[in-house]
Protein backbone atom coordinates (compact mmCIF):
# COMPACT_ATOMS: atom_id res chain seq x y z
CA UNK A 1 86.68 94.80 97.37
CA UNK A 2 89.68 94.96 95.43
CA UNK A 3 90.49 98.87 96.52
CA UNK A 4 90.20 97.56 100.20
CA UNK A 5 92.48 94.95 99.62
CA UNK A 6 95.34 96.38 97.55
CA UNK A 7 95.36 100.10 98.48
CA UNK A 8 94.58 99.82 102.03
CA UNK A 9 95.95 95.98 102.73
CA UNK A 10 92.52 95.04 104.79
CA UNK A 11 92.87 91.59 105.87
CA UNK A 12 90.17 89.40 107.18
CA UNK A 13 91.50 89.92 110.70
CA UNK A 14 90.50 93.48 110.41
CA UNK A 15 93.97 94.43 110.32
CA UNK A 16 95.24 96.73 107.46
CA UNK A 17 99.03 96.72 105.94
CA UNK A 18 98.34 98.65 102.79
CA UNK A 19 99.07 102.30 102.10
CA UNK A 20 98.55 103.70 105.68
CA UNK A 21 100.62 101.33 107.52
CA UNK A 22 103.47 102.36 104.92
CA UNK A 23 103.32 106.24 105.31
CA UNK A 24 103.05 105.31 108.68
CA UNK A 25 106.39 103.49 109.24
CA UNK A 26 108.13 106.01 107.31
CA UNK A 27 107.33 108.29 109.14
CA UNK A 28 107.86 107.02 112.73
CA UNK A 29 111.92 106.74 111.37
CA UNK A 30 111.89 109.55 109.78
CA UNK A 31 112.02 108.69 106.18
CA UNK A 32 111.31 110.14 102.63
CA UNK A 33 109.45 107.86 100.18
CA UNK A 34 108.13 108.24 96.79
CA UNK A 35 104.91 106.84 95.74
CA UNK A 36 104.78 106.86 91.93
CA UNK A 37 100.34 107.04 91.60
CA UNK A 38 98.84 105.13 88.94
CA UNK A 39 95.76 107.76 87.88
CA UNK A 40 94.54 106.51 84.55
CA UNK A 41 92.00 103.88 86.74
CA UNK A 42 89.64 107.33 87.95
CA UNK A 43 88.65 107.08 84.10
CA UNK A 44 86.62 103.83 84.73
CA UNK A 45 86.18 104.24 88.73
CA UNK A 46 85.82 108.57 89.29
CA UNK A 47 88.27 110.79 91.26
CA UNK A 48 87.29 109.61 94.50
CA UNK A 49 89.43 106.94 94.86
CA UNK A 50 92.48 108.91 93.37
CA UNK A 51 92.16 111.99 95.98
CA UNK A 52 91.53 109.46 98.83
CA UNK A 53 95.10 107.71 97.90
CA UNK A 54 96.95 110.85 97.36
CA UNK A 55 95.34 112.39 100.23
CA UNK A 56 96.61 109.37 102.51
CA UNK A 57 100.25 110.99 101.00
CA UNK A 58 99.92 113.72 100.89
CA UNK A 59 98.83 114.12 104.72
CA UNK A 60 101.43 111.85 105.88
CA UNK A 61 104.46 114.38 104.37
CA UNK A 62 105.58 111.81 101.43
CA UNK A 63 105.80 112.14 97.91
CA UNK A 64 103.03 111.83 95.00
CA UNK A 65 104.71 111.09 91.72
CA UNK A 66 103.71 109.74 88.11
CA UNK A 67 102.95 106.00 87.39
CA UNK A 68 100.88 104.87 84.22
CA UNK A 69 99.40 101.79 83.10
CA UNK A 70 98.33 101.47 80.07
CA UNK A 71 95.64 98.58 80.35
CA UNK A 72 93.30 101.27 81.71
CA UNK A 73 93.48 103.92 78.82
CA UNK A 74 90.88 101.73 76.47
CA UNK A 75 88.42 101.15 80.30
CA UNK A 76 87.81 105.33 80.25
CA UNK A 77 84.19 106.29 80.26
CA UNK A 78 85.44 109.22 78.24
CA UNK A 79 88.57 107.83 75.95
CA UNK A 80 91.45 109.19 75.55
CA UNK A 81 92.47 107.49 72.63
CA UNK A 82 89.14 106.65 70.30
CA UNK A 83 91.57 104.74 67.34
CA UNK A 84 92.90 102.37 70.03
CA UNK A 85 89.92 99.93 70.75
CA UNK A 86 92.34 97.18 72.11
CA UNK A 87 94.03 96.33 75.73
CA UNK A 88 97.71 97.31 75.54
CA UNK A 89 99.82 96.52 78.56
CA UNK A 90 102.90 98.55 77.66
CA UNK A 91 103.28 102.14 77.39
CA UNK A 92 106.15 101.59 75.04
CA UNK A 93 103.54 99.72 72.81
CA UNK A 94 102.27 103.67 71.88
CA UNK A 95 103.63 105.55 69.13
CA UNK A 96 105.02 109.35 70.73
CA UNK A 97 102.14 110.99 70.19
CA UNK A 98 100.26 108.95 71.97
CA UNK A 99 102.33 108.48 74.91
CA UNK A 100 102.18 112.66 75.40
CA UNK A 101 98.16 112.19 75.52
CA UNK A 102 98.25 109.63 77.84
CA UNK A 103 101.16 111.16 80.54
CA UNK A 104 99.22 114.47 79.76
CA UNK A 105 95.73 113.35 80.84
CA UNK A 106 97.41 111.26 83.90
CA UNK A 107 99.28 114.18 84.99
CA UNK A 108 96.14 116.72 84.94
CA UNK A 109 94.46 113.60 86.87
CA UNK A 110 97.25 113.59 89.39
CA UNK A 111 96.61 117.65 89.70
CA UNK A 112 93.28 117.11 89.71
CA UNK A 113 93.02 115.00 92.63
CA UNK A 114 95.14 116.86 94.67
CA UNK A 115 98.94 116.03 93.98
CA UNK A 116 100.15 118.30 92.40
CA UNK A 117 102.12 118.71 89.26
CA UNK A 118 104.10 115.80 88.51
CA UNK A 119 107.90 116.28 88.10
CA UNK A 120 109.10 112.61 88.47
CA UNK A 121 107.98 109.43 86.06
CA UNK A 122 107.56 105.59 86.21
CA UNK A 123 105.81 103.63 83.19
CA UNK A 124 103.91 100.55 84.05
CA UNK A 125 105.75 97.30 84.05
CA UNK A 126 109.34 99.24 83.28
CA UNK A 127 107.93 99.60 79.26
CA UNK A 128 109.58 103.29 78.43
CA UNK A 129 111.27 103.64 74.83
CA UNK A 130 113.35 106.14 73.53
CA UNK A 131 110.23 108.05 72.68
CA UNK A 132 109.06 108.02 76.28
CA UNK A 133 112.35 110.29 77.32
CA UNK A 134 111.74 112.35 74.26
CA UNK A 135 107.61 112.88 75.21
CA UNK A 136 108.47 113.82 78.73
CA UNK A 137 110.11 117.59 78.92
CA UNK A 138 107.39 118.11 76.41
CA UNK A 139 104.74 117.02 79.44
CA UNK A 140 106.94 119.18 82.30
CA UNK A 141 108.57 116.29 83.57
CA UNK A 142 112.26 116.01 83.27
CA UNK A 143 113.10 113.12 86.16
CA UNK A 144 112.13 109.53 85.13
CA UNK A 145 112.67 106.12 86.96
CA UNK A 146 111.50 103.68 84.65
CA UNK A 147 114.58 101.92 82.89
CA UNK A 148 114.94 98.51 84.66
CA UNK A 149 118.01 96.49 83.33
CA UNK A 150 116.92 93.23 84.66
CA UNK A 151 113.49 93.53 82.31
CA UNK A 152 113.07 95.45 79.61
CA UNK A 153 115.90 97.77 80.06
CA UNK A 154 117.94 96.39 77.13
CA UNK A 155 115.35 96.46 74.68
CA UNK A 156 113.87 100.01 75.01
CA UNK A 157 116.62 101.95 72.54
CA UNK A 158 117.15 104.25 75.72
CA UNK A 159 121.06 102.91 76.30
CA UNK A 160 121.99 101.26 73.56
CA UNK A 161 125.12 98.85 73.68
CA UNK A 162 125.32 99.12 77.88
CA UNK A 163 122.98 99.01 80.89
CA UNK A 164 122.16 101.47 82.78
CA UNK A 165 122.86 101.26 86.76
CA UNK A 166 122.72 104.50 87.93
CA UNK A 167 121.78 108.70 86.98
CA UNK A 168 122.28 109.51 83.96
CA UNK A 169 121.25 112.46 81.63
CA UNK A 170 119.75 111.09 78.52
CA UNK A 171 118.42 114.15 76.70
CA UNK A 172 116.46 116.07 78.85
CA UNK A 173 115.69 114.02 80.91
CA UNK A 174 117.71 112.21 84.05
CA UNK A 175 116.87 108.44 84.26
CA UNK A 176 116.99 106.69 88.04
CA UNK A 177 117.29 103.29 86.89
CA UNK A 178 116.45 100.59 89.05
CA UNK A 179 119.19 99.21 91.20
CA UNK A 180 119.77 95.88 90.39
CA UNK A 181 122.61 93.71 92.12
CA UNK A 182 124.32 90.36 91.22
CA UNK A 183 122.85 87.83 93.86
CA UNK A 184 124.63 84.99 95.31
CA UNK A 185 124.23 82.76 92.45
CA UNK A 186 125.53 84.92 89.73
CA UNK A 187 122.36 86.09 88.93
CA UNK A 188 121.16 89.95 88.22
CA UNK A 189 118.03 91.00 90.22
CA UNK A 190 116.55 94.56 90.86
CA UNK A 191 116.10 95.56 94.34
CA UNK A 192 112.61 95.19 95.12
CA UNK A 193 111.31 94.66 99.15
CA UNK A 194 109.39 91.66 98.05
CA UNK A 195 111.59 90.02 95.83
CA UNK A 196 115.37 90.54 98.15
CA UNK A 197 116.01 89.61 101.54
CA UNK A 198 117.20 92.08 103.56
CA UNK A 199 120.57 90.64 103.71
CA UNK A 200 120.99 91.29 100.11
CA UNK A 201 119.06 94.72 99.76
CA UNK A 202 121.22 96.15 102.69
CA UNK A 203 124.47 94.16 101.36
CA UNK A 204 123.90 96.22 97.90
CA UNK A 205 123.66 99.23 99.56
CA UNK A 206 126.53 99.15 101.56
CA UNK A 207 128.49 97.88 97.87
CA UNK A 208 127.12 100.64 95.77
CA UNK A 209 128.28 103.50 98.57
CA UNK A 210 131.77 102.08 98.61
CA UNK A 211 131.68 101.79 94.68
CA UNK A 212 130.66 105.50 94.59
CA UNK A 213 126.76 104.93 93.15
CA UNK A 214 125.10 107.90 92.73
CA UNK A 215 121.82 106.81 93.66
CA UNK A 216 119.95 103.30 94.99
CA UNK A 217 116.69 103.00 94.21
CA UNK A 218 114.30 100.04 95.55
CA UNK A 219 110.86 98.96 94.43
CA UNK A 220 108.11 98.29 96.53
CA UNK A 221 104.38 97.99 95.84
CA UNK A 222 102.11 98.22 99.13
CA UNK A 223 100.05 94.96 98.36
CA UNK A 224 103.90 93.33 98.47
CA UNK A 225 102.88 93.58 102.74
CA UNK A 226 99.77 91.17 101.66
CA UNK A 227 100.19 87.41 101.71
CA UNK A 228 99.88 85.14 98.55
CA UNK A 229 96.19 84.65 98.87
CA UNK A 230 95.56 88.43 99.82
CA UNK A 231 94.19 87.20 102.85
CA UNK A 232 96.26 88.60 105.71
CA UNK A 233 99.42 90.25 106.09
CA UNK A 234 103.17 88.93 104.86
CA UNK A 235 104.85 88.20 107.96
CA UNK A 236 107.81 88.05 106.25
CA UNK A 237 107.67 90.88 104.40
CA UNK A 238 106.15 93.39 106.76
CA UNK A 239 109.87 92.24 109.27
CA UNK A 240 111.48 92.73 106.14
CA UNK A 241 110.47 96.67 105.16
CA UNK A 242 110.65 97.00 108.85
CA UNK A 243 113.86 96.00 108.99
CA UNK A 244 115.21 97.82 106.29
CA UNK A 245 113.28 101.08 107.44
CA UNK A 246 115.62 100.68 111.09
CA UNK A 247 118.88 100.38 108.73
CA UNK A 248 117.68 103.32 106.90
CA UNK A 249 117.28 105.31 110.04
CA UNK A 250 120.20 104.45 111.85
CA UNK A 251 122.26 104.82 108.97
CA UNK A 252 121.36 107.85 108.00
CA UNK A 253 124.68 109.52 107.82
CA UNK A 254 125.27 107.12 105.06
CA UNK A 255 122.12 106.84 103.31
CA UNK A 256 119.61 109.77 102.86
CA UNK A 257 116.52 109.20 101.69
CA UNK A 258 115.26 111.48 99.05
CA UNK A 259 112.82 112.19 96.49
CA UNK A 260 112.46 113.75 92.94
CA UNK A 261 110.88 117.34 94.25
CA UNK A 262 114.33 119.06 94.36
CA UNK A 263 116.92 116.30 92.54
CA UNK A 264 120.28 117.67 92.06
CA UNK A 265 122.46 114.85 91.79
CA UNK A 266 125.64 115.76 89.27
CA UNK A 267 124.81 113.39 86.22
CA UNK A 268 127.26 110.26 85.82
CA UNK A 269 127.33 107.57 83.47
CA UNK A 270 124.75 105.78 84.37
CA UNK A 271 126.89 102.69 84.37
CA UNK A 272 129.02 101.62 87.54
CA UNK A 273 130.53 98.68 89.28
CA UNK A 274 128.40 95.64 89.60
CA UNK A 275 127.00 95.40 92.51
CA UNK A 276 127.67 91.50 94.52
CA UNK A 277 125.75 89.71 97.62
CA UNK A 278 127.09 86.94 99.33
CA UNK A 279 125.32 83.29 98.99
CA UNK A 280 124.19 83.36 102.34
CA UNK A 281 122.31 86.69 101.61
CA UNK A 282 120.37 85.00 98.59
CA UNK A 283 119.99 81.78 100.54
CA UNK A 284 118.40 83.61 102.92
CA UNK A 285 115.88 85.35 100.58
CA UNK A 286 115.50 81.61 99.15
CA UNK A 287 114.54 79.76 102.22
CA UNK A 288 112.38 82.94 103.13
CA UNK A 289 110.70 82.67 99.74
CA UNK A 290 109.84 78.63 100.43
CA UNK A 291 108.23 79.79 104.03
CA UNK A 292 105.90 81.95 102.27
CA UNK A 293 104.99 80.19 100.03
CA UNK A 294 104.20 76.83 102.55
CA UNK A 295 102.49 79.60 104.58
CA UNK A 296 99.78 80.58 101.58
């Protein structure tokens, strides 16, 4: 079953690395996550399966916040939008007014099932647009952390002629980019667990508190603990968030871990030094990459 396997991580050992296992581990070292809840799937599947994810959460002390994909809005028993008949993947594919139904039905979903008003945003895929930042305040949410400048970033009108790398106030709204580095081969990369060795993740944190950074903010998506084949559990991976979760804790004094509840960062520019690994760090992530793929 496909909620088995990529909520809760069940692999055919019996073992499970999905959403548990996560609130778990952040909680044995004593750390804050935020887990951005896609809602608009209870339109096809029922409510159940939302309030059994946010209650997982919710009862471990972590954070329920906004996701939304789109692909689900035209699945709806009841739809939300009768003129749209066809599969759209991006949010930013919407005009306004159709943005403020959707993040206005997903939010009351959210509620519904338990989480809690919403104050904190991420669209499906990265795919905000200027209108996106305008719809928001308008929906009670005034915190977003879509804008990802290694995807679609550039392209969304939110920044236009720069990227954004860290808080900024656009509007009403304050924007928690994505942190993205420069790897060891001159390449730009967001920080994502599954996608960055730890070397590098850890290399770019330590480079964006010297460089005065605001905020760092790494992706993660619980089926990322889940081998190629969805079989069993990521060896690599699951050391990897492990890993970082110890560096976390015992660098604390350095690096807090926070949510979107009570933000009060001042506002910067949103732009900032780049952010450099070293080629071993990337080399690492490349030969780690190889074994997991061999291992699939």
């Amino acid at each position: 079953m496909a909620f088995d396997r990529y909520v809760h991580g069940r692999t055919q050992d019996g073992k499970s690395v999905g959403l548990s296992f996560l609130v778990r581990l952040l909680n044995e070292y004593g750390l804050h996550g935020v887990f951005f809840v896609e809602p608009l799937f209870s339109g096809r599947f029922g409510i159940g399966p939302l309030e059994e994810i946010i209650g997982i959460i919710r009862e471990g002390g972590q954070e329920v916040q906004l996701h939304l994909h789109t692909e689900w809005a035209n699945e709806a028993h009841e739809r939300l939008l009768p003129h749209v008949t066809e599969k759209r993947q991006h949010l930013r594919d919407f005009s306004a007014v159709d943005q403020e139904t959707l993040i206005v039905a997903a939010s009351r979903l959210i509620k519904t099932a338990g989480g809690g008003r919403p104050t904190a945003f991420r669209a499906g895929s990265f795919a905000l647009n200027r209108d996106t930042l305008t719809v928001l305040p308008r929906c009670g949410i005034r915190i977003d952390s879509s804008y990802n400048a290694t995807m679609l970033g550039a392209t969304s009108g939110v920044a236009p002629g720069r990227l954004l790398t860290d808080v900024s106030l656009i509007g009403e709204v304050s924007e928690y980019p994505i942190s993205v580095f420069v790897d060891g081969l001159g390449r730009q990369r967001h920080a994502q667990i599954g996608a960055s060795s730890f070397e590098e993740l850890t290399q770019a944190l330590w480079a964006a508190l010297e460089g005065g950074q605001r905020a760092f903010v790494i992706v993660f998506h619980n089926f990322e603990l889940l081998n190629q084949a969805k079989t069993g559990r990521d060896a690599i991976v699951v050391r990897r968030f492990e890993r970082l979760c110890r560096f976390l804790a015992e660098n604390r004094e350095s690096f807090r871990t926070r949510g979107f509840l009570a933000s009060n960062l001042p506002e910067g520019t949103g732009t900032g030094p780049a952010l450099r690994v070293t080629r071993a760090a990337t080399g690492r992530r490349i030969l780690e990459q190889l074994t997991r793929r061999l291992a699939a």
